[in-house]
Protein backbone atom coordinates (compact mmCIF):
# COMPACT_ATOMS: atom_id res chain seq x y z
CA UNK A 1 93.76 87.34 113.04
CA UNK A 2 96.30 81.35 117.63
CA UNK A 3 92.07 81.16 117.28
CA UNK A 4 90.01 78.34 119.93
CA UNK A 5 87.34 76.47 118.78
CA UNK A 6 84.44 77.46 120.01
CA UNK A 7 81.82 77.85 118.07
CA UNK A 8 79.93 79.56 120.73
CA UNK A 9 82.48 82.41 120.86
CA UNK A 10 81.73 83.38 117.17
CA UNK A 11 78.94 85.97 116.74
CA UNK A 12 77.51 85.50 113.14
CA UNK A 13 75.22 88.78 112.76
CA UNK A 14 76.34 92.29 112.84
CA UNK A 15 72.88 92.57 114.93
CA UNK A 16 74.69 91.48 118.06
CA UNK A 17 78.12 93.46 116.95
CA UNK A 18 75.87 96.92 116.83
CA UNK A 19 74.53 96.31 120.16
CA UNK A 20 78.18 97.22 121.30
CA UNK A 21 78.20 100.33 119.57
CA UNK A 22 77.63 103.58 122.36
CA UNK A 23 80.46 101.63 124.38
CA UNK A 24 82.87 101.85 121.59
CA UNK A 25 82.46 105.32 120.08
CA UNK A 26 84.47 107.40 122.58
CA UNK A 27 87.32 105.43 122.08
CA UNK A 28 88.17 104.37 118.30
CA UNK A 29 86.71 107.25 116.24
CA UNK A 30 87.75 106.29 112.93
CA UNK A 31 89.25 103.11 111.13
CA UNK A 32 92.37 103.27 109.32
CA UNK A 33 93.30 100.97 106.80
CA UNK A 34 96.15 100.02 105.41
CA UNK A 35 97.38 96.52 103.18
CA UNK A 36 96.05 94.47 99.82
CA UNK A 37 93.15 92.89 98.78
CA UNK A 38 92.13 91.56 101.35
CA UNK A 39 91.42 95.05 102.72
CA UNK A 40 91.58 97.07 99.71
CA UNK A 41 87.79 98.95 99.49
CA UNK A 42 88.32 100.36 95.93
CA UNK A 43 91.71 102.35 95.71
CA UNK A 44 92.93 99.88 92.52
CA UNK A 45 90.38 101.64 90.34
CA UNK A 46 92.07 104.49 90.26
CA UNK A 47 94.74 103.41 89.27
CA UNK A 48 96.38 101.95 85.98
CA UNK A 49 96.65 98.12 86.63
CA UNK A 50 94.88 94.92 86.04
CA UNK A 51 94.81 94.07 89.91
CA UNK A 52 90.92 95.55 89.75
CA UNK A 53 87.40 94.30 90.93
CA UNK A 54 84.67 97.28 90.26
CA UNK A 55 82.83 95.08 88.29
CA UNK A 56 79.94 92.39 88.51
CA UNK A 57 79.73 89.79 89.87
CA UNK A 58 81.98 91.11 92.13
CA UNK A 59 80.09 93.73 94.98
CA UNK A 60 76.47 91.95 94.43
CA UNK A 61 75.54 91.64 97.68
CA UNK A 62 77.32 94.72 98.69
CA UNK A 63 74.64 97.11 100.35
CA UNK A 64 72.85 98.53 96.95
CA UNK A 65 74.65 95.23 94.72
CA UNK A 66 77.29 97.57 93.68
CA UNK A 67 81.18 96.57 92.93
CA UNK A 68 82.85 98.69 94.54
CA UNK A 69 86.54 97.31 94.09
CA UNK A 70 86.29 95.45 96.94
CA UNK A 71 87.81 91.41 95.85
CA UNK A 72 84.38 90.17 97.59
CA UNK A 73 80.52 89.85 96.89
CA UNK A 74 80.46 91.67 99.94
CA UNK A 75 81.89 93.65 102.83
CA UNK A 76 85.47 92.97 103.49
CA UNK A 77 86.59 92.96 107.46
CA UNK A 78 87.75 96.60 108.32
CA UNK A 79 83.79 97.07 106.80
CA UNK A 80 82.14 94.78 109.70
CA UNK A 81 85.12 96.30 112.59
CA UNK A 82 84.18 99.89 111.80
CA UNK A 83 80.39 98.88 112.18
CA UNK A 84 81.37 96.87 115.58
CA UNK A 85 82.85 99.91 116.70
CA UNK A 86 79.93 102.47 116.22
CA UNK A 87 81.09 103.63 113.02
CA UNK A 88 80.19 103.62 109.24
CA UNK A 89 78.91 100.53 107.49
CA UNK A 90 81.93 100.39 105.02
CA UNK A 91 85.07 102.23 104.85
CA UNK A 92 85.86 104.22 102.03
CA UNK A 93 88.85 104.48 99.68
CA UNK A 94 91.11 106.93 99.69
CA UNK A 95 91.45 107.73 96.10
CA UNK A 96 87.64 107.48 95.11
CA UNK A 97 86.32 110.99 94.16
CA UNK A 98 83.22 110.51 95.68
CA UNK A 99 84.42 110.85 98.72
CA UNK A 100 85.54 113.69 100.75
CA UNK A 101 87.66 114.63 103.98
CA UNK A 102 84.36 114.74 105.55
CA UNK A 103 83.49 111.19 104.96
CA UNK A 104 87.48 109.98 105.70
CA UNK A 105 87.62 111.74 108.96
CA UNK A 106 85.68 108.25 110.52
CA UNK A 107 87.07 106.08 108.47
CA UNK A 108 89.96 105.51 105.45
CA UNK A 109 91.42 102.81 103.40
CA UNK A 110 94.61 103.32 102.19
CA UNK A 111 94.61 99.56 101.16
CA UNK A 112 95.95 98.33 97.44
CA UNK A 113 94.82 94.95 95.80
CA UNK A 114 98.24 93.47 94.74
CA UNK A 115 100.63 94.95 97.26
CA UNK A 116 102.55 93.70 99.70
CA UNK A 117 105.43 94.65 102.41
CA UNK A 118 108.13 94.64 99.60
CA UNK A 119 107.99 97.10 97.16
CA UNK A 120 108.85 94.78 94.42
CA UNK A 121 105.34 92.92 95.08
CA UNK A 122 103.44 96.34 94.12
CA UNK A 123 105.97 96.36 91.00
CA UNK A 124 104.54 93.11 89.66
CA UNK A 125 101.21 94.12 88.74
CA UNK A 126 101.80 98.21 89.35
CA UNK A 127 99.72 98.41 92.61
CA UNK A 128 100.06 100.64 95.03
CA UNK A 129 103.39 100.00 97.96
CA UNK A 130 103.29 100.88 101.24
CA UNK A 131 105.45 103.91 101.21
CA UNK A 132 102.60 105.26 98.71
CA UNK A 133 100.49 103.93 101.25
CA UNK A 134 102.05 105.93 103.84
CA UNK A 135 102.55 109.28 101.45
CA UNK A 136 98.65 108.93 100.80
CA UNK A 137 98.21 108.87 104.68
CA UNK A 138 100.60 111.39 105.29
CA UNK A 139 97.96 113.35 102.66
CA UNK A 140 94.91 112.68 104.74
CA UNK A 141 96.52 114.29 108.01
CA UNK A 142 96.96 117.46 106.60
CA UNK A 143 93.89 117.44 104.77
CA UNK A 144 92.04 116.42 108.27
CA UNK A 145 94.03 119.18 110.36
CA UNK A 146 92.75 121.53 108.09
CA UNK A 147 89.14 120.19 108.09
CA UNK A 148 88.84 119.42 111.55
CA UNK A 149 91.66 122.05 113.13
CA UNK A 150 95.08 120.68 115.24
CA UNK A 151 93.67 119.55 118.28
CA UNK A 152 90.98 117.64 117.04
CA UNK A 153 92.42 115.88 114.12
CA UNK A 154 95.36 114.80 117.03
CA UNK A 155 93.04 113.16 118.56
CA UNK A 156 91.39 111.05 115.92
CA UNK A 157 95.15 110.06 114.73
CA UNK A 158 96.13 108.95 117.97
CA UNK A 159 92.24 107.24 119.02
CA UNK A 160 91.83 106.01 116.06
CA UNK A 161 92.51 101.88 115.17
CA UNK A 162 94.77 100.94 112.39
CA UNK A 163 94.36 98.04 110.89
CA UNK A 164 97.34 96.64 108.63
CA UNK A 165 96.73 93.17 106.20
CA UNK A 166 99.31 92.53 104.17
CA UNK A 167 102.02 89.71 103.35
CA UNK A 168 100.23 86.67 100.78
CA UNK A 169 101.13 88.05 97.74
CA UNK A 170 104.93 88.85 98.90
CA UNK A 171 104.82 84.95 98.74
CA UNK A 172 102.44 83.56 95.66
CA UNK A 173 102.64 86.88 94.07
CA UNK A 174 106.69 87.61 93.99
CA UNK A 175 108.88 85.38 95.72
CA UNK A 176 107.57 81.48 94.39
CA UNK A 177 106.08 83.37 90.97
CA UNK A 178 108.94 85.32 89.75
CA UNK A 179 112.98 84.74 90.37
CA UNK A 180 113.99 87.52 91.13
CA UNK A 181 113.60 87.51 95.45
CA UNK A 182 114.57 84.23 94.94
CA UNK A 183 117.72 84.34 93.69
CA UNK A 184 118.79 87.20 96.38
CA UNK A 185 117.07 85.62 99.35
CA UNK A 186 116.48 81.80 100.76
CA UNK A 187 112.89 81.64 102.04
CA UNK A 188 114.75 82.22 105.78
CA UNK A 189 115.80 85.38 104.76
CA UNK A 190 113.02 86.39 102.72
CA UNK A 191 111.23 86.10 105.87
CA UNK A 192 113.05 87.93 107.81
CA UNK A 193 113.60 91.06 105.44
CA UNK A 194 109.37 91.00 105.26
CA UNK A 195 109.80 91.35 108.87
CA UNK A 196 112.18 94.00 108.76
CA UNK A 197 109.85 96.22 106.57
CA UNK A 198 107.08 95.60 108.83
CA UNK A 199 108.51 96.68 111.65
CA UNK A 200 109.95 99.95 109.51
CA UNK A 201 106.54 100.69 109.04
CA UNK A 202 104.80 100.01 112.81
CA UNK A 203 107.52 102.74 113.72
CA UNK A 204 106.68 105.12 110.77
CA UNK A 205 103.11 105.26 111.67
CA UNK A 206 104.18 105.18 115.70
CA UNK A 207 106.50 108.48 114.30
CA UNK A 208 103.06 110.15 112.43
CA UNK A 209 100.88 109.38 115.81
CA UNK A 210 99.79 106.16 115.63
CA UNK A 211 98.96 104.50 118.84
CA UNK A 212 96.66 101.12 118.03
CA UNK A 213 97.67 99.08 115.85
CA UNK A 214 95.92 95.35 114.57
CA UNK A 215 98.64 93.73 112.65
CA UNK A 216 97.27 90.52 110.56
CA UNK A 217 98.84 87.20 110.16
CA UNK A 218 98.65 85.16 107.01
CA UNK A 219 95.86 82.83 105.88
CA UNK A 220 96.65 79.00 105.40
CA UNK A 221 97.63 80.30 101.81
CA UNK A 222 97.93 76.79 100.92
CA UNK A 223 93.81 75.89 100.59
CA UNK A 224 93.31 78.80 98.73
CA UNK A 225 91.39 77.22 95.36
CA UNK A 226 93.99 78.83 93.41
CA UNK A 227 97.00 76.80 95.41
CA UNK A 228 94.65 73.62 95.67
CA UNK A 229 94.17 73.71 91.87
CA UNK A 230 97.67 73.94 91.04
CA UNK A 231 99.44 71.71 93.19
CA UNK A 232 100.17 68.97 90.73
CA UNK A 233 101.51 66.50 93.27
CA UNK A 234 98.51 66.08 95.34
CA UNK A 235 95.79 67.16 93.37
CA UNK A 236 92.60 69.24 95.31
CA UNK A 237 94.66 69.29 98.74
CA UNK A 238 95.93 72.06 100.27
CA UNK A 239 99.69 72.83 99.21
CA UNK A 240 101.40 72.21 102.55
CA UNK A 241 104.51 74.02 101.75
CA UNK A 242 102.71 77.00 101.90
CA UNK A 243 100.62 76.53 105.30
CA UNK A 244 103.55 75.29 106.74
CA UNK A 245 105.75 79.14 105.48
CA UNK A 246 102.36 80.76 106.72
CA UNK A 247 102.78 79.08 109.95
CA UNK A 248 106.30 80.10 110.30
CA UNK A 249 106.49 83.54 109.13
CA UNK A 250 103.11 84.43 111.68
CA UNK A 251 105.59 83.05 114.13
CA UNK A 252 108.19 86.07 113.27
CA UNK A 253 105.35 88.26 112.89
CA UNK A 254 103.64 87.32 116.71
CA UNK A 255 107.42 87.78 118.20
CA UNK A 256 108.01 91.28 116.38
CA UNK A 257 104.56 92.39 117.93
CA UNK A 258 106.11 91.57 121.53
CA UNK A 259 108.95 93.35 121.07
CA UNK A 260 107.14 96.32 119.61
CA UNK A 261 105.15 96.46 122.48
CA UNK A 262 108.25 96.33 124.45
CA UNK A 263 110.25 98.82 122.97
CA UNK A 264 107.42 101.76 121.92
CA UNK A 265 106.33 103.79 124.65
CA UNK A 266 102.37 104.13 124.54
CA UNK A 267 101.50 102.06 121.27
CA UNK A 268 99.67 99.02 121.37
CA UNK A 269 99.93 96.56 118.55
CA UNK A 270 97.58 93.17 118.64
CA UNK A 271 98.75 90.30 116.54
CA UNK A 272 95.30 89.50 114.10
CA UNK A 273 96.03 85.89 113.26
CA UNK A 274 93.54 84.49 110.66
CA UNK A 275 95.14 81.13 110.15
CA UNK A 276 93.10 78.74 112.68
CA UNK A 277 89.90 80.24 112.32
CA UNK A 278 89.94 80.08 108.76
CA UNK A 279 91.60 77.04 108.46
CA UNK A 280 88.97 75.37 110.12
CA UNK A 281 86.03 76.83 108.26
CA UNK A 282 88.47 75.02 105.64
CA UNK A 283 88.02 72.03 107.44
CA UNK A 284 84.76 71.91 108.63
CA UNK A 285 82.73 73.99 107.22
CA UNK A 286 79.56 72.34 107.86
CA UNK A 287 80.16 73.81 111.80
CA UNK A 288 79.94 77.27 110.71
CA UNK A 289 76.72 76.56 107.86
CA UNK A 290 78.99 76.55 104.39
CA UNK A 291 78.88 73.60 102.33
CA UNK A 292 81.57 73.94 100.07
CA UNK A 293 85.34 75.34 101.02
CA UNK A 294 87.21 73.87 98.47
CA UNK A 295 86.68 76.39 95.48
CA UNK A 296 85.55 79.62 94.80
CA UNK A 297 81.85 80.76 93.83
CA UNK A 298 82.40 82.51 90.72
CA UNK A 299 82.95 80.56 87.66
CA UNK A 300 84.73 77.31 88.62
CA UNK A 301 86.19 78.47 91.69
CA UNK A 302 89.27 76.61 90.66
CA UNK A 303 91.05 80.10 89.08
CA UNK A 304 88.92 82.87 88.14
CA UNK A 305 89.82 85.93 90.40
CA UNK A 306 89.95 89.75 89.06
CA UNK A 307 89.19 90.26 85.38
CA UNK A 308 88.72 86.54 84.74
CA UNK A 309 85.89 86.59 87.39
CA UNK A 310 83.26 87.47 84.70
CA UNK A 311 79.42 88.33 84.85
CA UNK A 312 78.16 86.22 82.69
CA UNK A 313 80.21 82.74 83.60
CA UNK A 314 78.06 79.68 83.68
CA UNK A 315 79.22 78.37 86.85
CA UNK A 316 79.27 80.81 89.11
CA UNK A 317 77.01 80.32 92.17
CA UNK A 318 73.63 81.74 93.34
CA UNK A 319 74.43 81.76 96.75
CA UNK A 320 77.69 82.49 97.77
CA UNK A 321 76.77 82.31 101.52
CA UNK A 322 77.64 78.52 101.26
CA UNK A 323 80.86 79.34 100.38
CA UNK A 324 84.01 80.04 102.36
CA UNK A 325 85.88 81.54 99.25
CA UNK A 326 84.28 83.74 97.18
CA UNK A 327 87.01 83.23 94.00
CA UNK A 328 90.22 81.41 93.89
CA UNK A 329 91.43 84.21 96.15
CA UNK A 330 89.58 85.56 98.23
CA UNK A 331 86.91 85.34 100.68
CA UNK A 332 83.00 85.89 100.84
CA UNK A 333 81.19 88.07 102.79
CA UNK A 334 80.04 85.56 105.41
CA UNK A 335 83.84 84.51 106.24
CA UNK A 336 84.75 87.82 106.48
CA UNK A 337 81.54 88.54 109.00
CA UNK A 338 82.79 85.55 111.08
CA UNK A 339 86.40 86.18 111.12
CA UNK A 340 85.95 89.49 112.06
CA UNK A 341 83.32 89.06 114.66
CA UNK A 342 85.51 86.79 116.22
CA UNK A 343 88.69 89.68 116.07
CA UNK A 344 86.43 92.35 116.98
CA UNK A 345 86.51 90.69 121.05
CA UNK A 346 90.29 90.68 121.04
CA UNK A 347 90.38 94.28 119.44
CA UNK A 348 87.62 95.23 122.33
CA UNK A 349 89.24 93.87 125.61
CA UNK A 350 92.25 95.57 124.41
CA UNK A 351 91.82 99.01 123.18
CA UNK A 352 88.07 100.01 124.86
């Protein structure tokens, strides 16, 4: 989720992405979601770990300035795709009461802050895996065949677009932050058994009647404020190492996609590669209106992410629409609305 730069190709409002929206309902009737935080709408509060976000500042310039457990001020981008494509505003987790079949039957995030493709990322701060993931979605067909009958929910499983971001924290969560991948795997390897799970999982959803798949790329991890801040050798600049394993493991990622399309009769998977497009709202972010990239709104930008993201922090911005980052992890609202404007075309041209 490689990007050109033209700035003409981005739309910025979801004005112009609604205008698209009696074209696209016949054909994607719900959004499914599966990944981490950058995707996860809320399923980490209900759950027991630290990896949460249902609290202020975070979610105050979600619709009604709630937090919802989205890691955002805002919408997140399965949010803006499902409103591209016709459908609800926001997507809604899984394991949030408030919600029932009715409401998942258009849309579902299955999505858990912290996670990753290896299991032993979810361990580290007891987040949901993907095989949970999976089991939860495995849950939601049978609760939409009964809701909706067989023929019906078929055809939302097979119509509908799955959307999978996942892969950061495998890297800055488990393999650089604790030893244990590392002293089983070289960063080679590592690489490829990530890859290895990911395609596992393509053909476990391909196997449950998945049929559109977006499969996301990694960020220039690197520039995140958190990296920036602690890369002692050059202080403030992005952590190269990192971009440059980003670089190479979307690489892996944008060949297994060709030979999944090869090999699986009647699925389509689109490689989602973030890394340009953010990169340069990294690097020029005065193109696309934000005037500062290099840290995070809330508090000093430089750390605070999750519970150390507090409401009542001194430095936190009033405007995080001049941000690119919204903490030292994650991005505002406006980069999501721009990245995924931008990924809504290529999603459009190939599965409407």
């Amino acid at each position: 989720m490689a990007y050109m730069w033209f700035t003409g190709l981005i739309i910025f409002s979801t004005q112009i992405l609604t205008l698209l929206v009696p074209e696209c309902r016949a054909r994607v009737p719900a959004i499914i979601v599966f990944g981490d935080s950058s995707v996860d709408s809320g399923n980490n509060n209900f759950i027991s770990t630290v990896a949460k976000s249902n609290f202020a500042p975070y979610g105050r310039d979600f619709p009604g300035g709630n937090a919802t457990g989205r890691f955002c001020n805002g919408r997140l981008p399965p949010d803006y795709l499902s409103e591209a494509f016709g459908l609800k505003p926001s997507i809604p987790a899984y394991l949030d009461p408030m919600y029932s079949i009715q409401d998942f039957a258009t849309g579902v995030c299955f999505a858990s802050a912290g996670s990753g493709y290896d299991n032993a990322t979810a361990d580290v701060l007891g987040v949901i895996p993907l095989w949970q993931e999976l089991e939860n979605y495995k849950d939601y067909q049978r609760k939409l065949e009964t809701f909706l009958g067989a023929e019906q929910e078929k055809e939302i499983i097979t119509e509908a677009l799955y959307i999978m971001s996942v892969g950061t924290n495998d890297f800055l969560e488990n393999y650089y932050a604790i030893p244990g991948r590392r002293s089983q795997f070289t960063i080679q390897q590592y690489q490829d058994f990530l890859i290895g799970l990911a395609e596992d999982f393509v053909k476990q959803l391909y196997a449950l009647g998945a049929r559109k798949l977006s499969l996301a790329g990694l960020p220039p991890m690197g520039c995140l404020p958190l990296e920036r801040a602690t890369n002692f050798m050059h202080p403030d600049s992005c952590a190269e190492e990192y971009n440059d394993l980003a670089l190479e493991f979307n690489g892996k990622l944008k060949q297994l996609v060709a030979e999944l399309n090869d090999e699986i009769p009647g699925m389509k998977v689109v490689f989602a590669n973030p890394y340009d497009l953010l990169l340069q709202l990294i690097t020029a972010p005065s193109l696309y209106g934000f005037e500062n990239a290099e840290v995070g709104c809330c508090g000093s930008g430089t750390f605070e992410m999750g519970i150390m993201c507090t409401p009542d922090h001194p430095l936190t911005c009033t405007d995080a629409d001049k941000y690119v980052f919204w903490d030292a992890f994650h991005l505002t609202d406006r980069a999501n609305q721009i990245i995924s404007s931008y990924l809504f075309k290529d999603l459009k041209s190939n599965f409407l």
